[in-house]
Structure formats: C-alpha cells, structure tokens
N, C-alpha and C. Protein backbone atom coordinates (compact mmCIF):
# COMPACT_ATOMS: atom_id res chain seq x y z
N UNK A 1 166.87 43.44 25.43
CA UNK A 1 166.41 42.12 25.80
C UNK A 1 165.11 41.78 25.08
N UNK A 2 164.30 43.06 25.00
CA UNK A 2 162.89 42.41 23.94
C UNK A 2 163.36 42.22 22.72
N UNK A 3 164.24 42.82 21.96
CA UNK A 3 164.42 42.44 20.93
C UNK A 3 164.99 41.29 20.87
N UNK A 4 165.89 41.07 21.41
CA UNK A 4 166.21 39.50 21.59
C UNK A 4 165.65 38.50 21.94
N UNK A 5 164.60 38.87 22.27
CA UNK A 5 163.27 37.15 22.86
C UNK A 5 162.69 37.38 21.42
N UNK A 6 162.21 38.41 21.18
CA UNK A 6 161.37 38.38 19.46
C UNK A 6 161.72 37.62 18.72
N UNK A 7 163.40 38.25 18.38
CA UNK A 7 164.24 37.85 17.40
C UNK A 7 164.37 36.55 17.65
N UNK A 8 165.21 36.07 18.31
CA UNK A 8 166.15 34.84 18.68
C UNK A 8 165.22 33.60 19.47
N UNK A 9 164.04 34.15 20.28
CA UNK A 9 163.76 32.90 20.93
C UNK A 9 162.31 32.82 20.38
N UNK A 10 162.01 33.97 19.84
CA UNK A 10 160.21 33.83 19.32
C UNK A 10 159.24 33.68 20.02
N UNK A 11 159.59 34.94 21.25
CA UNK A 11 158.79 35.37 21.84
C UNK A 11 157.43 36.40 21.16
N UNK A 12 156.16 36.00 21.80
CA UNK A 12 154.90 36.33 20.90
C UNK A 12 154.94 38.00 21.48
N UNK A 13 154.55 38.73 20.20
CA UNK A 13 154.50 40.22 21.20
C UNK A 13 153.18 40.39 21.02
N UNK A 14 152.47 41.38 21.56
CA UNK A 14 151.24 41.77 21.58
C UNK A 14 151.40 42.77 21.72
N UNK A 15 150.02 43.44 21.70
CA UNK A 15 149.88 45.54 21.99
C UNK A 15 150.39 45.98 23.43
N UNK A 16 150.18 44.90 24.32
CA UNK A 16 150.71 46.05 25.50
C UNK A 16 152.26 45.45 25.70
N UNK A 17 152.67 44.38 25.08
CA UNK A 17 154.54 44.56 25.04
C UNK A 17 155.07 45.87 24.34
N UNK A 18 154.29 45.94 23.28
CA UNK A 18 154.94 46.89 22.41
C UNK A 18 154.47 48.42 22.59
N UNK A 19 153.59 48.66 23.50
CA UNK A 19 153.17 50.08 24.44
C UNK A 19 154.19 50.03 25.50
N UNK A 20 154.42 49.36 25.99
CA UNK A 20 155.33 49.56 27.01
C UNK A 20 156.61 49.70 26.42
N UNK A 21 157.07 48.88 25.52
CA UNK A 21 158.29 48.95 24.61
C UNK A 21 158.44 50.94 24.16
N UNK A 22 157.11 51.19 23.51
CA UNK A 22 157.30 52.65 23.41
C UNK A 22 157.52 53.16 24.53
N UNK A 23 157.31 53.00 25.57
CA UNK A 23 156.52 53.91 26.65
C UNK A 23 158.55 54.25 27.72
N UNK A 24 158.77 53.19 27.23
CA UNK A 24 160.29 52.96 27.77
C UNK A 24 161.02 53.63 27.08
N UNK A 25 160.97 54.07 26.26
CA UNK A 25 161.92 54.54 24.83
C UNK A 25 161.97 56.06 24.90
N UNK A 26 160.59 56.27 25.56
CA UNK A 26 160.06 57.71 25.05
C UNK A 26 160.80 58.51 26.16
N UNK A 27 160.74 57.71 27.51
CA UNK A 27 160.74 57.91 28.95
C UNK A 27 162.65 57.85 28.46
N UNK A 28 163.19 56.98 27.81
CA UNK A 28 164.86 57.68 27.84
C UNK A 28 165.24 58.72 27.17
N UNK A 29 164.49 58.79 25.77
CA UNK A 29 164.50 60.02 25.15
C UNK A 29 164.17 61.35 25.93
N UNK A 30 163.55 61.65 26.87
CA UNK A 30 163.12 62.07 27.39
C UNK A 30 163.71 62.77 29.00
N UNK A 31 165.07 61.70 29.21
CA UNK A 31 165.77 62.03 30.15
C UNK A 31 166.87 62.35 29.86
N UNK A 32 167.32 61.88 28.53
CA UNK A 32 168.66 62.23 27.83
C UNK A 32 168.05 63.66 27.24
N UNK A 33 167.31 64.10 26.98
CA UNK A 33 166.90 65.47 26.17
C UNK A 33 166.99 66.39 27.34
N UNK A 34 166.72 65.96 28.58
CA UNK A 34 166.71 67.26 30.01
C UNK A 34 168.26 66.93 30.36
N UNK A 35 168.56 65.59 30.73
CA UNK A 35 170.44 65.81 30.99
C UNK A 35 171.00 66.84 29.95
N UNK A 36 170.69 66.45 28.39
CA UNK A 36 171.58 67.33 27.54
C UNK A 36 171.66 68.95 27.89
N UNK A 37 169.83 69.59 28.23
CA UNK A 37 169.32 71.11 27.95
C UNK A 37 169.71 71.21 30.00
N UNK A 38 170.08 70.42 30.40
CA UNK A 38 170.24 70.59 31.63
C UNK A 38 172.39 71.05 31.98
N UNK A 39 173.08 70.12 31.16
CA UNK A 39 174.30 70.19 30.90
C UNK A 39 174.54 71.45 30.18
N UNK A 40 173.83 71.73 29.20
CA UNK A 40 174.29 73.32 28.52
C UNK A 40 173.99 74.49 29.09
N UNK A 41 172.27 74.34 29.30
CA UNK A 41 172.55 75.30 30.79
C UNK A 41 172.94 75.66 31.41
N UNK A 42 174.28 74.67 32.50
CA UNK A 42 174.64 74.82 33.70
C UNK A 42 176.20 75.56 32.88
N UNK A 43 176.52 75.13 31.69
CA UNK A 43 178.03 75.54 31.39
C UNK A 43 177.45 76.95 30.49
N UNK A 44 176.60 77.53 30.31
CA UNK A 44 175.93 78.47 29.75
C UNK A 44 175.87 79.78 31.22
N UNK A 45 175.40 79.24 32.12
CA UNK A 45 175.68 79.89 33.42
C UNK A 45 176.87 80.38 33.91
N UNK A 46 177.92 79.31 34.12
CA UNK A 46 179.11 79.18 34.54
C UNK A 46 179.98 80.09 34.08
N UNK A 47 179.75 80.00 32.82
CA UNK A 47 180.23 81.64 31.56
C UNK A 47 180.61 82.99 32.22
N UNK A 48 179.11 82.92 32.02
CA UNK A 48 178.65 84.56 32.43
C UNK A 48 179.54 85.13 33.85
C-alpha cells in the first residue's frame, strides 16, 4: 500500500515513513527466518 500512494497517488514520504517502512520489513524478515529455523527444527527432531 506505501508503494502505491508513492507511486500512483504521490504521496510525500519523509524519514519516519520510510523508518517505519524498514522497520516493517525487517520485523517480517525476521519472522519468516524463525518460522523457517523453527519448521526444520521440529522435522529435524521428529527424525531422530
């Protein structure tokens, strides 16, 4: 959706849109990296 007000409607960004823009990004990277090491784990267990 931010990229689309930027892009398309020319919405103004500033430093704290685009801190938070990181801050959101980092925070999914971040939950998809523990689901993944969390999913191999559990079938890494299951193994044994």
């Amino acid at each position: 959706m931010f990229l689309l007000a930027v892009t398309f409607y020319d919405e103004v960004v500033t430093e704290d849109k685009l801190i938070t823009f990181g801050f959101i990004w980092a925070a999914l990277a971040l939950f998809i990296a523990d689901a993944i090491y969390t999913q191999r784990r559990t079938k890494a267990l299951s193994v044994k």
